[in-house]
Protein backbone atom coordinates (compact mmCIF):
# COMPACT_ATOMS: atom_id res chain seq x y z
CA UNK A 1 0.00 0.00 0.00
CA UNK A 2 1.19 3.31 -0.74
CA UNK A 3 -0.37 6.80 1.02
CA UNK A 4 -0.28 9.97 -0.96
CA UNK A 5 -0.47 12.88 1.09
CA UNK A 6 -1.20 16.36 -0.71
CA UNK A 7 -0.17 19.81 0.48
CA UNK A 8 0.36 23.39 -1.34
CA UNK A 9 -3.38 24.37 -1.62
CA UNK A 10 -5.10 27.64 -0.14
CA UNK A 11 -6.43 31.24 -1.26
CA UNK A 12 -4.48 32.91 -3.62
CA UNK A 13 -5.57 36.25 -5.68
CA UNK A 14 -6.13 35.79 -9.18
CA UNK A 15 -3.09 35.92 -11.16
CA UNK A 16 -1.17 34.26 -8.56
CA UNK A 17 1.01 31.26 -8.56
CA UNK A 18 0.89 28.32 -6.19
CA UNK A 19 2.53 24.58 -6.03
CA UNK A 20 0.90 21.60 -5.04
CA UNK A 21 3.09 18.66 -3.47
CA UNK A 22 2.10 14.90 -3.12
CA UNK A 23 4.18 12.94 -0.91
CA UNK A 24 4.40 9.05 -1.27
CA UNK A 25 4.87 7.07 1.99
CA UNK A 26 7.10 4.99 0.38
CA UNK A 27 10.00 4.70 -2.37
CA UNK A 28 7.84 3.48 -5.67
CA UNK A 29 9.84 1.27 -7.89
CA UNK A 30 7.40 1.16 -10.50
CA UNK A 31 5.58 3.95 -11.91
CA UNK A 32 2.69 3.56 -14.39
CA UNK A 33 1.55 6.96 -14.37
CA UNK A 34 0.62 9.70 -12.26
CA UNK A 35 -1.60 12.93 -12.01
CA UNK A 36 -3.09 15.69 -10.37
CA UNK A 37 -6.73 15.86 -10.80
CA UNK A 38 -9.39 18.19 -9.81
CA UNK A 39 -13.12 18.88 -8.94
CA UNK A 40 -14.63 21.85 -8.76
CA UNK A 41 -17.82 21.72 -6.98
CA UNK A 42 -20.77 20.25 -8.78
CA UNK A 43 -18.69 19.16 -11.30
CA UNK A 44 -16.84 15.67 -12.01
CA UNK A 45 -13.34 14.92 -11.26
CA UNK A 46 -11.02 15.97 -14.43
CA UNK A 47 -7.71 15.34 -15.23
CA UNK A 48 -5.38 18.74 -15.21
CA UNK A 49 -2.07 17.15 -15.72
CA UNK A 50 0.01 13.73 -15.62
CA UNK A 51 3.18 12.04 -16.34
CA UNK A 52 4.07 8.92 -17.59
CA UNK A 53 7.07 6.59 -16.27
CA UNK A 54 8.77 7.51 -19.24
CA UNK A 55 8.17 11.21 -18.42
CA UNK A 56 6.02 12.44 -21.05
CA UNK A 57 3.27 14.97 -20.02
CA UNK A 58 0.16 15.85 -20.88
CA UNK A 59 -2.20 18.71 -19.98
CA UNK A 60 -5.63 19.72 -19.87
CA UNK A 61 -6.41 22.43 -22.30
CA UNK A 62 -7.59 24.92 -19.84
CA UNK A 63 -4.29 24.83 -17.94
CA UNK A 64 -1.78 24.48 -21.13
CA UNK A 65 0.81 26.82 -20.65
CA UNK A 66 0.23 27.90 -17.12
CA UNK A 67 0.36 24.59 -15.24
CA UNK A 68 3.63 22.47 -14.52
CA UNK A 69 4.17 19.09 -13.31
CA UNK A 70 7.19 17.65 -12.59
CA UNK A 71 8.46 14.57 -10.30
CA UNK A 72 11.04 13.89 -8.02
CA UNK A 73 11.63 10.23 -7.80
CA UNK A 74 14.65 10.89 -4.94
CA UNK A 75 11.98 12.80 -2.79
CA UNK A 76 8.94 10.25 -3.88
CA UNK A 77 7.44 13.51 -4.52
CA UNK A 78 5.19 14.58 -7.53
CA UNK A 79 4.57 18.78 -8.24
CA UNK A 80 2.16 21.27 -9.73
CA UNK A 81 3.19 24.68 -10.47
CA UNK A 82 0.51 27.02 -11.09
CA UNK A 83 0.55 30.17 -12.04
CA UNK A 84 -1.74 33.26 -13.95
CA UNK A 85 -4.33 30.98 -11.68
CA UNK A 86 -8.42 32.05 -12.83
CA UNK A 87 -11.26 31.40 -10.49
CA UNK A 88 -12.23 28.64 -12.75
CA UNK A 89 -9.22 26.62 -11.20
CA UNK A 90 -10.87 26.74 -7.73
CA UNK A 91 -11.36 22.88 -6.84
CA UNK A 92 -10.04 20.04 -4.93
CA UNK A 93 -7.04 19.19 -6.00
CA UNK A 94 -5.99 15.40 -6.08
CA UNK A 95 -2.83 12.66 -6.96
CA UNK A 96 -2.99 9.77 -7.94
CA UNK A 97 -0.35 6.91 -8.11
CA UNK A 98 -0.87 4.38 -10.55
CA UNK A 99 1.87 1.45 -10.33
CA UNK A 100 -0.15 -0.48 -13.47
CA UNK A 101 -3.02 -0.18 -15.28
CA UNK A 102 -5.21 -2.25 -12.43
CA UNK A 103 -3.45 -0.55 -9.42
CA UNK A 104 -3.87 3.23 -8.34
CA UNK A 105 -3.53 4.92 -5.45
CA UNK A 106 -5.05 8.36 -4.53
CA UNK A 107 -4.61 11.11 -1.84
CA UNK A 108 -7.28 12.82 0.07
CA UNK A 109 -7.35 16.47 -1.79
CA UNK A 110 -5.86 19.89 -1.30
CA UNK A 111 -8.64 22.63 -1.72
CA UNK A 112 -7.12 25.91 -3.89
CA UNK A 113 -9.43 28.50 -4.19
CA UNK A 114 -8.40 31.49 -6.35
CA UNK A 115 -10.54 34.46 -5.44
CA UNK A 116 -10.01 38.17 -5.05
């Protein structure tokens, strides 16, 4: 088992920048894929960015070009970097972990909520 533990959310104005951590409990030797997700409320959960074992990345259109992710493998750690943040990007953030195809693992949400 493997716990994924989120941090980095809050208020920010918009315009502003923040970056979301997730924190494996453990060293993961394999690596499917992983992803921050998010849902907004009254909405379903969307993918907003993820990266593959091999390290290719992909995007959701409404963040291209102002979102990041990025992995450290030494730290267990996966990022977001987001900045020129709208209001639309208020939601609860997630990670997920997925070791194969069958197997994921997710963490319990950061809430960012980008409001003047």
């Amino acid at each position: 088992q493997v716990q994924l533990v989120e941090s980095g959310g809050g208020l920010v104005q918009p315009g502003g920048s923040l970056r979301l951590s997730c924190a494996a409990s453990r060293s993961i030797f394999r690596i499917y894929y992983m992803g921050w997700y998010r849902q907004a409320p009254g909405k379903q959960r969307e993918l907003a960015a993820g990266i593959t074992s091999g390290g290719s990345k992909n995007y959701a259109d409404s963040v291209k070009g102002r979102f990041t992710i990025s992995r450290d493998s030494g730290k267990n750690t996966l990022y977001l970097q987001m900045n020129s943040l709208k209001p639309e990007d208020t939601a609860v953030y997630y990670c997920k972990l997925a070791t194969s195809p069958q197997d994921e693992y997710w963490g319990q949400g950061t809430q960012v909520i980008v409001s003047s």
